[in-house]
C-alpha atoms as a PDB file:
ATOM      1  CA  UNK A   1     183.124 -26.815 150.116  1.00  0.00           C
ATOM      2  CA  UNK A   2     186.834 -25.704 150.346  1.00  0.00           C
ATOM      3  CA  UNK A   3     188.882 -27.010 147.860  1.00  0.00           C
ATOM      4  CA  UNK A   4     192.669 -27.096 148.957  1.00  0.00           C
ATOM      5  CA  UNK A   5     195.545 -26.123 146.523  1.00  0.00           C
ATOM      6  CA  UNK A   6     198.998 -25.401 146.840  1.00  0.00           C
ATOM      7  CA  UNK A   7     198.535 -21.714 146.310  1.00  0.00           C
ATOM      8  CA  UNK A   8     195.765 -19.626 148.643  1.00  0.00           C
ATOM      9  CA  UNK A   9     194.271 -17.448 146.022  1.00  0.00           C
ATOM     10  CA  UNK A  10     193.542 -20.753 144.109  1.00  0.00           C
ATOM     11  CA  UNK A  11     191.931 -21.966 146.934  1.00  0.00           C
ATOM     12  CA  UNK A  12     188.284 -22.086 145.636  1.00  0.00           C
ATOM     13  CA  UNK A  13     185.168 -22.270 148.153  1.00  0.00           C
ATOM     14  CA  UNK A  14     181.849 -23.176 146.244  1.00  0.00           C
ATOM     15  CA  UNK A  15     179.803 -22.362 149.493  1.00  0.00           C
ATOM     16  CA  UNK A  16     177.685 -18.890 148.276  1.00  0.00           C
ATOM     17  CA  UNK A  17     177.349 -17.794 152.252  1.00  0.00           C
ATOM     18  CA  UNK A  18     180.109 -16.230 154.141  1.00  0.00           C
ATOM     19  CA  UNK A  19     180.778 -14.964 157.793  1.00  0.00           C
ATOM     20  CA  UNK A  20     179.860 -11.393 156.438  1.00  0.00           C
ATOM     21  CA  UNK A  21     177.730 -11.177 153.493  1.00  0.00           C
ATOM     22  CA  UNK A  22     176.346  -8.475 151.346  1.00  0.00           C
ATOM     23  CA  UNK A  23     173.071  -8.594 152.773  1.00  0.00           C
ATOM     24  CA  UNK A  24     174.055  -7.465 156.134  1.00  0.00           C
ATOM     25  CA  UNK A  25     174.650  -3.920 154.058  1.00  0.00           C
ATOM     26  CA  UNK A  26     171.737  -4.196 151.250  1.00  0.00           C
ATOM     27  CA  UNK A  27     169.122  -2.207 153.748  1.00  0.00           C
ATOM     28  CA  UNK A  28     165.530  -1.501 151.982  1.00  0.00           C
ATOM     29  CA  UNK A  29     167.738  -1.773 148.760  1.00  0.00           C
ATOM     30  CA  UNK A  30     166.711  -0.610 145.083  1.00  0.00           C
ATOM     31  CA  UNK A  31     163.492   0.002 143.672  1.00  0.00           C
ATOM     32  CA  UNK A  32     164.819  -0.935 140.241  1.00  0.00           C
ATOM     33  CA  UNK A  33     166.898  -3.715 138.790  1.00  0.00           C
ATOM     34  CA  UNK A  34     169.171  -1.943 136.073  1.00  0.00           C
ATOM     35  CA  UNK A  35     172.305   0.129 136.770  1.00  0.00           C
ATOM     36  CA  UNK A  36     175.136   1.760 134.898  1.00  0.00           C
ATOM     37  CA  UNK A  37     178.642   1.744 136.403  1.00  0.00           C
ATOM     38  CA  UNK A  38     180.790   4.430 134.953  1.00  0.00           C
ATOM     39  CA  UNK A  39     184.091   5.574 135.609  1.00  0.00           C
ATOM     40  CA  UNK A  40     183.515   9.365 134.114  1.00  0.00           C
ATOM     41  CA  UNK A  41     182.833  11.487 136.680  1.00  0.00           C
ATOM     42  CA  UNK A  42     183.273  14.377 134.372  1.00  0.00           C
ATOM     43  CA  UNK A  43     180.238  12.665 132.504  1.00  0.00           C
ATOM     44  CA  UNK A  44     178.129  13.057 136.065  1.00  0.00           C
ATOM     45  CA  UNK A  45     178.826  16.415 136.471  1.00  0.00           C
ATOM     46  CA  UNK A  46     177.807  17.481 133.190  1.00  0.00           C
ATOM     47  CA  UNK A  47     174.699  15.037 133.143  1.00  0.00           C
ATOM     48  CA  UNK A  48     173.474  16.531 136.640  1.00  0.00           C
ATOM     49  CA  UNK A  49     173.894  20.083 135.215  1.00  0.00           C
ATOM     50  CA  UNK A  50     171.405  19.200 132.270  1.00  0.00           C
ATOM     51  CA  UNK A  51     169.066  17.649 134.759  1.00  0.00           C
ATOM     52  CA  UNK A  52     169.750  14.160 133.292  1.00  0.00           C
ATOM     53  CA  UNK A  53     170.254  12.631 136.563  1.00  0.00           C
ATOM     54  CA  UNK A  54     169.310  13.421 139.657  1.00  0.00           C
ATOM     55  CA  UNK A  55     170.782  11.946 143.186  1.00  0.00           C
ATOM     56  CA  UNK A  56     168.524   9.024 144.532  1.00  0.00           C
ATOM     57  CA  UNK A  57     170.227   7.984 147.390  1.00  0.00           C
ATOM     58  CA  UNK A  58     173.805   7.198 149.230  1.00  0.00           C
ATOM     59  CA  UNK A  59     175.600   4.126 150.254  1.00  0.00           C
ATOM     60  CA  UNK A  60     176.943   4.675 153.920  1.00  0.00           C
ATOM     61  CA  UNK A  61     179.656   3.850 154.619  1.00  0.00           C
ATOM     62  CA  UNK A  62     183.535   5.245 155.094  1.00  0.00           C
ATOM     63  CA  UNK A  63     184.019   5.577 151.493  1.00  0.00           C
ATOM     64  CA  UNK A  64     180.270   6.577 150.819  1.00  0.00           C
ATOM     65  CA  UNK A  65     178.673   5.577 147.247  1.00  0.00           C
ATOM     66  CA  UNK A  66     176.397   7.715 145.856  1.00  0.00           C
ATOM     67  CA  UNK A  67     173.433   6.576 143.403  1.00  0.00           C
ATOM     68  CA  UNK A  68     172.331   8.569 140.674  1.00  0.00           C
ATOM     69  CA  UNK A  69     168.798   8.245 138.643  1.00  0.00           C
ATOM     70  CA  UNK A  70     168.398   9.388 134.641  1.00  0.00           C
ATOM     71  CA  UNK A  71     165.277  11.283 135.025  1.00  0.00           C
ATOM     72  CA  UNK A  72     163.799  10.444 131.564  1.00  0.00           C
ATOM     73  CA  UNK A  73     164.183   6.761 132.280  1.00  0.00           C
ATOM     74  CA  UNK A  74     163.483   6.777 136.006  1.00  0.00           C
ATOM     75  CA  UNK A  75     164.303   2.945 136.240  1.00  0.00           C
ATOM     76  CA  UNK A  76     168.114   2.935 135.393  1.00  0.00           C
ATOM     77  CA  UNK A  77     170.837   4.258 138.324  1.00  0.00           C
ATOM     78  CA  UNK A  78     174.166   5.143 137.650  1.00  0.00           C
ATOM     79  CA  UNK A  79     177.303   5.601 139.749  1.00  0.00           C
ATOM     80  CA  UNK A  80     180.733   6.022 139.952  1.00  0.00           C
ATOM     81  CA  UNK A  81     182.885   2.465 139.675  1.00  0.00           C
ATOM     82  CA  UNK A  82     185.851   2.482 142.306  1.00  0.00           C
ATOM     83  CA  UNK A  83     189.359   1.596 140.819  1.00  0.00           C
ATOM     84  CA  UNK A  84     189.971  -2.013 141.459  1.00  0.00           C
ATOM     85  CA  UNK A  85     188.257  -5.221 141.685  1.00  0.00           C
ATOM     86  CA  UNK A  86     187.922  -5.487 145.331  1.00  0.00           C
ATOM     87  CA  UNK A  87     186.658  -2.016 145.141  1.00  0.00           C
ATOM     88  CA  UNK A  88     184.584  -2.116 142.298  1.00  0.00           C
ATOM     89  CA  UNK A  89     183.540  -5.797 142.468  1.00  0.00           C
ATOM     90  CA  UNK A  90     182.939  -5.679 146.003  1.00  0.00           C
ATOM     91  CA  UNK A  91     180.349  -2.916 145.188  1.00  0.00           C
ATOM     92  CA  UNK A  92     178.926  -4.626 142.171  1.00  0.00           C
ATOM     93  CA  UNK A  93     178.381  -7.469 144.690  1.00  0.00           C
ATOM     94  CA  UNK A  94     176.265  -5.471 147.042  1.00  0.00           C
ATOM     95  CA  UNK A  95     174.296  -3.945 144.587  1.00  0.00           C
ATOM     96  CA  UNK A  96     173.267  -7.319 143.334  1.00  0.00           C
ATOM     97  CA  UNK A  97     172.295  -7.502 147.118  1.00  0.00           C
ATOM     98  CA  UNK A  98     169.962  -4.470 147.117  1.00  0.00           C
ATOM     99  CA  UNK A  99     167.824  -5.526 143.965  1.00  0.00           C
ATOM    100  CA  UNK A 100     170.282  -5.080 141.214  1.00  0.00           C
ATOM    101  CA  UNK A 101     170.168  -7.929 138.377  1.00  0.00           C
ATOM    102  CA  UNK A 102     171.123  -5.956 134.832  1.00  0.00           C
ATOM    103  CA  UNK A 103     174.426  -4.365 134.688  1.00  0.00           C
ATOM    104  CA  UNK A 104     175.907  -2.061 132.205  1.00  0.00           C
ATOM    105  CA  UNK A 105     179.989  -0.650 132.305  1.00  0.00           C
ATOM    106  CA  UNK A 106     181.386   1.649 130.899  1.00  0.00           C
ATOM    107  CA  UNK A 107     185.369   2.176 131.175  1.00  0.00           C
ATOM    108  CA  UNK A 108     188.507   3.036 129.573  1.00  0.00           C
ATOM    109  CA  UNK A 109     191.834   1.292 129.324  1.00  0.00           C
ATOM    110  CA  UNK A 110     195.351   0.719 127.725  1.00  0.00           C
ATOM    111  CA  UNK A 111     195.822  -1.122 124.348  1.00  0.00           C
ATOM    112  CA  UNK A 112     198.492  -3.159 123.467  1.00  0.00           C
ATOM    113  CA  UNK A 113     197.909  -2.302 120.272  1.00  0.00           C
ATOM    114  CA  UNK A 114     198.140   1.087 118.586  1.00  0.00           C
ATOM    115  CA  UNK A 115     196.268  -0.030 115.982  1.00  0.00           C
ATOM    116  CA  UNK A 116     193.149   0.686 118.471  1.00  0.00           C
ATOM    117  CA  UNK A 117     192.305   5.061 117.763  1.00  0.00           C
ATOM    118  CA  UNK A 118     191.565   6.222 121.148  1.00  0.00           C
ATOM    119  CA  UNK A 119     187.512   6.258 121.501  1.00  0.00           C
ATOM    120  CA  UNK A 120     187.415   3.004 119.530  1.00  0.00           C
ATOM    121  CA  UNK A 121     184.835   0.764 121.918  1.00  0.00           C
ATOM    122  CA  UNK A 122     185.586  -3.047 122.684  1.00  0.00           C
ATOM    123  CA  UNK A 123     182.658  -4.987 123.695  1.00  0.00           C
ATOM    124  CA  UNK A 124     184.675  -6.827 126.536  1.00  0.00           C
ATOM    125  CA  UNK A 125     183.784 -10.737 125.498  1.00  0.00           C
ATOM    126  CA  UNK A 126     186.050 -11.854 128.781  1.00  0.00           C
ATOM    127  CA  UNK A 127     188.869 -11.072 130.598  1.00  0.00           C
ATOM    128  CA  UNK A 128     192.499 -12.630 131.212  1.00  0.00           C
ATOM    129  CA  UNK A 129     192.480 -13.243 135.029  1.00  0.00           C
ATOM    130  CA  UNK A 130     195.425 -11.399 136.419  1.00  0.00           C
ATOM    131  CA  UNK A 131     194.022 -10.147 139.874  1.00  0.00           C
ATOM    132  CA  UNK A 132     193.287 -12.216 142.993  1.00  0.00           C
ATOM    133  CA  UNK A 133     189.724 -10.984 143.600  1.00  0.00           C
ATOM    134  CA  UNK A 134     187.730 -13.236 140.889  1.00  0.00           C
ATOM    135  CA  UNK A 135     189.141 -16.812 142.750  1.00  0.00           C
ATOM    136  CA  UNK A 136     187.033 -15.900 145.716  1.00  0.00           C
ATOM    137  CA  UNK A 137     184.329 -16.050 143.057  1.00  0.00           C
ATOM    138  CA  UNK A 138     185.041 -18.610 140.435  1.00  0.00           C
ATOM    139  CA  UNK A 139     187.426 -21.751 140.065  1.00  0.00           C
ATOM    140  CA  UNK A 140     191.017 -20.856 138.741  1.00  0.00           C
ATOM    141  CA  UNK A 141     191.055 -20.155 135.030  1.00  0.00           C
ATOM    142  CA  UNK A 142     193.061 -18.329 132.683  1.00  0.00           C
ATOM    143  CA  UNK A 143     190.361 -16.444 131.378  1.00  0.00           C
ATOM    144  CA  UNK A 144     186.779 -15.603 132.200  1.00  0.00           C
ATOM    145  CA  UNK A 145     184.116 -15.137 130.035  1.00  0.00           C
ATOM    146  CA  UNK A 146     181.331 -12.706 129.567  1.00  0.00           C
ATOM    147  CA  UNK A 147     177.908 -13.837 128.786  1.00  0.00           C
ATOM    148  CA  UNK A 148     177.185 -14.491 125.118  1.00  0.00           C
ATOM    149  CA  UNK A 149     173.412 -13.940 124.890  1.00  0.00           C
ATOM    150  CA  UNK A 150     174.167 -10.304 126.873  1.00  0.00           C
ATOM    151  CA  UNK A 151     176.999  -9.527 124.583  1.00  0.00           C
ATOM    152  CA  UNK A 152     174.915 -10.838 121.442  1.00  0.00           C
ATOM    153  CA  UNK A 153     172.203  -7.731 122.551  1.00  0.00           C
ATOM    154  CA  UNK A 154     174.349  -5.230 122.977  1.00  0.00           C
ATOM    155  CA  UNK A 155     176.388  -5.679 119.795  1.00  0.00           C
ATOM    156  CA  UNK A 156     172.908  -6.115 118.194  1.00  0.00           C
ATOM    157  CA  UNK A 157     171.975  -2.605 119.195  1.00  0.00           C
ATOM    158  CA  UNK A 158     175.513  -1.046 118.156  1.00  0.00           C
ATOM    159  CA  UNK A 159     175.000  -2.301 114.710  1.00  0.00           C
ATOM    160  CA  UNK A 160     171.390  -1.021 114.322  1.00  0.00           C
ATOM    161  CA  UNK A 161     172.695   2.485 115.756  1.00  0.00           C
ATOM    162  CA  UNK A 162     175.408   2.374 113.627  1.00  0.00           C
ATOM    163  CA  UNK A 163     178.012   2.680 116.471  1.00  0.00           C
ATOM    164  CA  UNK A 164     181.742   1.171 115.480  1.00  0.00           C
ATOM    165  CA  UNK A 165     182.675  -1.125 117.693  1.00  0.00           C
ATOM    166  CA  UNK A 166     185.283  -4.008 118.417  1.00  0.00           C
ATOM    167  CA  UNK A 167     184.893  -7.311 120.193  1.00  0.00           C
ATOM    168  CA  UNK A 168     187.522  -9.050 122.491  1.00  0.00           C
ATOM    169  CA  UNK A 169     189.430  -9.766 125.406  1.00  0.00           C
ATOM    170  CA  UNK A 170     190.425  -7.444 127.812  1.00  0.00           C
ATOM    171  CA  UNK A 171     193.880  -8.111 130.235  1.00  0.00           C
ATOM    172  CA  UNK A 172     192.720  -7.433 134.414  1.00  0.00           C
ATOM    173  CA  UNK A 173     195.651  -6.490 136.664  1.00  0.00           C
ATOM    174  CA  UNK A 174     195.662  -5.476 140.464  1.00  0.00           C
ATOM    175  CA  UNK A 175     199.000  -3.932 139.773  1.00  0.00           C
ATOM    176  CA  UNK A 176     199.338  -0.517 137.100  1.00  0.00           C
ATOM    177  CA  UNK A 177     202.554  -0.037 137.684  1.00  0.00           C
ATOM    178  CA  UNK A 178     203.823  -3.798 136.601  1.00  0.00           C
ATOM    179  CA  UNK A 179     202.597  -3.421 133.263  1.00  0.00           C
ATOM    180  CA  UNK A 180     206.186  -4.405 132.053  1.00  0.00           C
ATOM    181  CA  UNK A 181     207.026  -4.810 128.534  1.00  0.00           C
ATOM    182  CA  UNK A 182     207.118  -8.868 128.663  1.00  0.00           C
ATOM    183  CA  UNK A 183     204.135  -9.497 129.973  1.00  0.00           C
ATOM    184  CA  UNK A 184     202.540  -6.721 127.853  1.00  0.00           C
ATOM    185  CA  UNK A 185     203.685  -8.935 124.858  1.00  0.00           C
ATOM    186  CA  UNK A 186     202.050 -11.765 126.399  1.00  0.00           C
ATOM    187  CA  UNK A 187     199.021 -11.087 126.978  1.00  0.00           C
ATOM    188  CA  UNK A 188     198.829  -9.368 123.654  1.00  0.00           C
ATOM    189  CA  UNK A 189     199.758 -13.154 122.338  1.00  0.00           C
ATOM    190  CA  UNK A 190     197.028 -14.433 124.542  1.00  0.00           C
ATOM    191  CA  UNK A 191     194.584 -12.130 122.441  1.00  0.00           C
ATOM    192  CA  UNK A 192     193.715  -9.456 125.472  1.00  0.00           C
ATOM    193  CA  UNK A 193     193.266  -5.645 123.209  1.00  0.00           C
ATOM    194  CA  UNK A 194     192.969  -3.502 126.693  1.00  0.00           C
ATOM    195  CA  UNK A 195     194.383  -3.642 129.805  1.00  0.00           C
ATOM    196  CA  UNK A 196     192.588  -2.553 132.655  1.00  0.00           C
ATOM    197  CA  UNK A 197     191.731  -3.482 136.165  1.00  0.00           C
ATOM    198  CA  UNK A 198     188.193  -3.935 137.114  1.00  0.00           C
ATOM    199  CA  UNK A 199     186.412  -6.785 134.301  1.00  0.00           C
ATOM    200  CA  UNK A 200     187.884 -10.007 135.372  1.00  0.00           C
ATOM    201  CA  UNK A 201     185.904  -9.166 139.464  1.00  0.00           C
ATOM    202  CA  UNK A 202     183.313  -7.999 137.637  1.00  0.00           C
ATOM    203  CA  UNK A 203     182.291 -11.031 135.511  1.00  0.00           C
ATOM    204  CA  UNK A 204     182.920 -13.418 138.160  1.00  0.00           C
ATOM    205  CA  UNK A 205     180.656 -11.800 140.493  1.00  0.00           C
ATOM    206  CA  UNK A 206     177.911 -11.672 137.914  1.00  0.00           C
ATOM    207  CA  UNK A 207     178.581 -15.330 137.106  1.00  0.00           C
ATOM    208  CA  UNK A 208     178.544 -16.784 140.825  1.00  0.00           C
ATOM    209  CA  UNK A 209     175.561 -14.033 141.434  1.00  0.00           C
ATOM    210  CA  UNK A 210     173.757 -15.193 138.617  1.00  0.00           C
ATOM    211  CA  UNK A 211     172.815 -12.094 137.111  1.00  0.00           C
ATOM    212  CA  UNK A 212     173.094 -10.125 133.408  1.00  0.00           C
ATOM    213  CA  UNK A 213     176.383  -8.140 133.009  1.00  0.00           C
ATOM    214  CA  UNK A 214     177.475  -6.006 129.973  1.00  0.00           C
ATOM    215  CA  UNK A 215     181.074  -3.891 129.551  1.00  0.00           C
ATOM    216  CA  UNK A 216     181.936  -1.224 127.246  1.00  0.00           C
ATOM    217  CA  UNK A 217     185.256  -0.450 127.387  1.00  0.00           C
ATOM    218  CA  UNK A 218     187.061   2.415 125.254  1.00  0.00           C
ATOM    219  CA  UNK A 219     190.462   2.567 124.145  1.00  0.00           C
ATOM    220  CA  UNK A 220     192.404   4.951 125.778  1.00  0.00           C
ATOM    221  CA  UNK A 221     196.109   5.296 126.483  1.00  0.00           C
ATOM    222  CA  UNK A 222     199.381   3.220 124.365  1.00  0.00           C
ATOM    223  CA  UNK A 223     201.077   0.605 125.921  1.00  0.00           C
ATOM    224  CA  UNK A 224     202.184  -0.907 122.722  1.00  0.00           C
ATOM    225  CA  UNK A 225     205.103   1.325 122.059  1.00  0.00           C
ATOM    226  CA  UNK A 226     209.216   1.353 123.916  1.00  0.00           C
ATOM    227  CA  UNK A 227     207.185   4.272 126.062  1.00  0.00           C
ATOM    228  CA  UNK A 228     203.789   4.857 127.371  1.00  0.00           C
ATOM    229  CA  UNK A 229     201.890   7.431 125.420  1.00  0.00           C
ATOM    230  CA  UNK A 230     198.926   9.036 127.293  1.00  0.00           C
ATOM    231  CA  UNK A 231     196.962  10.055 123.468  1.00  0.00           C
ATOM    232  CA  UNK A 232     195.260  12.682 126.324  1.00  0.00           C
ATOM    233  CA  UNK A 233     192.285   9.668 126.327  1.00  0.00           C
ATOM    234  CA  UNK A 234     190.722  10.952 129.612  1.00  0.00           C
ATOM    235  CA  UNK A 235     189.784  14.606 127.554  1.00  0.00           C
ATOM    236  CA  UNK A 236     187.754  12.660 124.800  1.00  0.00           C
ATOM    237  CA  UNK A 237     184.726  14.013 126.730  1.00  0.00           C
ATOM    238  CA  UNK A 238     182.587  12.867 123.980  1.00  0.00           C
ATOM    239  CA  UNK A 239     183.425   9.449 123.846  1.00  0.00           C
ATOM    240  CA  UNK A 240     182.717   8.978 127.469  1.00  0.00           C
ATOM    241  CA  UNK A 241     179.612  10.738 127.386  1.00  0.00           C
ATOM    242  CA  UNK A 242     178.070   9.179 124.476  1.00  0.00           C
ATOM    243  CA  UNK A 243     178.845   5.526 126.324  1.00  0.00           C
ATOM    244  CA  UNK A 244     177.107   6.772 129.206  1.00  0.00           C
ATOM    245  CA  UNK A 245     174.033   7.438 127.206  1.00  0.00           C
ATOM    246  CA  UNK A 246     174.547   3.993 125.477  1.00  0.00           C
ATOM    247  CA  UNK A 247     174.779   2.184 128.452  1.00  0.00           C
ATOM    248  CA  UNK A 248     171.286   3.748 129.800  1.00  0.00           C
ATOM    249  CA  UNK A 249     169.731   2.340 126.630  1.00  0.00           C
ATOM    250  CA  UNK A 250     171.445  -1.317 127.068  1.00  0.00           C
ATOM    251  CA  UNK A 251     170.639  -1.811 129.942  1.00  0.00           C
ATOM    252  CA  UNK A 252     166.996  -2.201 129.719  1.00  0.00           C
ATOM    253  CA  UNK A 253     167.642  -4.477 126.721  1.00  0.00           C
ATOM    254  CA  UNK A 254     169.990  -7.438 128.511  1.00  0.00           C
END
């Protein structure tokens, strides 16, 4: 049922089918439940060059999506996330369509505060909604929260592999280049450590999907300071990789 508001993209609709629906794309679909969604395609290249992965198969479509497979666990994918939620989550919905039901991410973002090093990983434990793609999903809310059995795993596992990690909220936002200085402040005060722009589509889709979702985000660039420092996070080619490999072994655990 529709229900009416005075602004459209709080206009929630609790009915799950639609005029087009992800199963009119899922074909034969997976032949495995677990996937990784990374956005290091530097991480790929080098993992297909060790033999690590191999290609499995390809989405059709005009922006194609390929599907990678780790060869020594032959039941976890991996691909490349699209920027965006309606790119991303749009995906992650389909996926969910072709068999897909455990979810591991692995990002980077902005902090808002510089007391995050770059590489330092947040365990993303929800996300300030500030996108228009998670009301198709979920009601309106100022936040949306990850699951806390699936986060309870995964921190679990850091601790036992000894992996340094933080917990929190992350800040979702359609628009990178309106990351002004007030509302930067704000929803620093609201408690969100990263900005970024995929989580908030992301959860919703797993919680109106019904399925187990996990995000590892590292920090990256500064937004905390009177200018945007870069901190050169997209060379810490260590740091992504080793998440990668993290997220293979999570997400046969949530």
């Amino acid at each position: 049922m529709l229900h009416r508001d005075k602004w459209p993209v709080i206009e929630y609709d609790d009915n799950p089918v639609a005029k087009l629906n992800p199963a009119h794309y899922a074909g034969d679909g997976f032949d495995t439940d677990k996937l990784v969604i990374t956005f290091f395609p530097e991480v790929i290249e080098k993992l297909l060059l060790a033999d690590k992965i191999k290609r499995s198969s390809v989405i059709p479509g005009e922006n194609p999506v390929i599907i990678y497979r780790f060869t020594d666990k032959p039941d976890v994918l991996l691909t490349l996330g699209q920027v965006g939620c309606p790119a991303c989550g749009g995906n992650l919905d389909l996926f969910n369509a072709m068999g897909i039901t455990k979810v591991m991410f692995c990002g980077g973002g902005g902090v808002l505060d510089n007391s995050l090093e770059v590489g330092q990983i947040l365990v993303v434990e929800g996300a300030i909604r500030d996108e228009g793609f998670s009301y198709q999903y979920v009601p309106a809310s100022r936040i949306i929260y990850t699951d806390p059995d699936v986060n309870k795993v995964i921190t679990e596992y850091l601790e036992k592999q000894n992996v340094s990690y933080l917990s929190g909220l992350v800040w979702t936002t359609d628009a990178i280049f309106r990351e002004t200085a007030d509302r930067i402040e704000l929803r620093k005060s609201e408690g969100a450590r990263i900005v970024e722009m995929e989580q908030a589509g992301c959860i919703a889709v797993a919680q109106f999907r019904k399925f187990s979702y996990g995000a590892l985000i590292y920090s990256g660039d500064d937004l905390s300071g009177d200018e945007w420092d870069g901190r050169e996070w997209r060379s810490r080619e260590g740091v992504r990789y080793d998440l990668v490999r993290l997220c293979s072994e999570l997400v046969s655990l949530i």
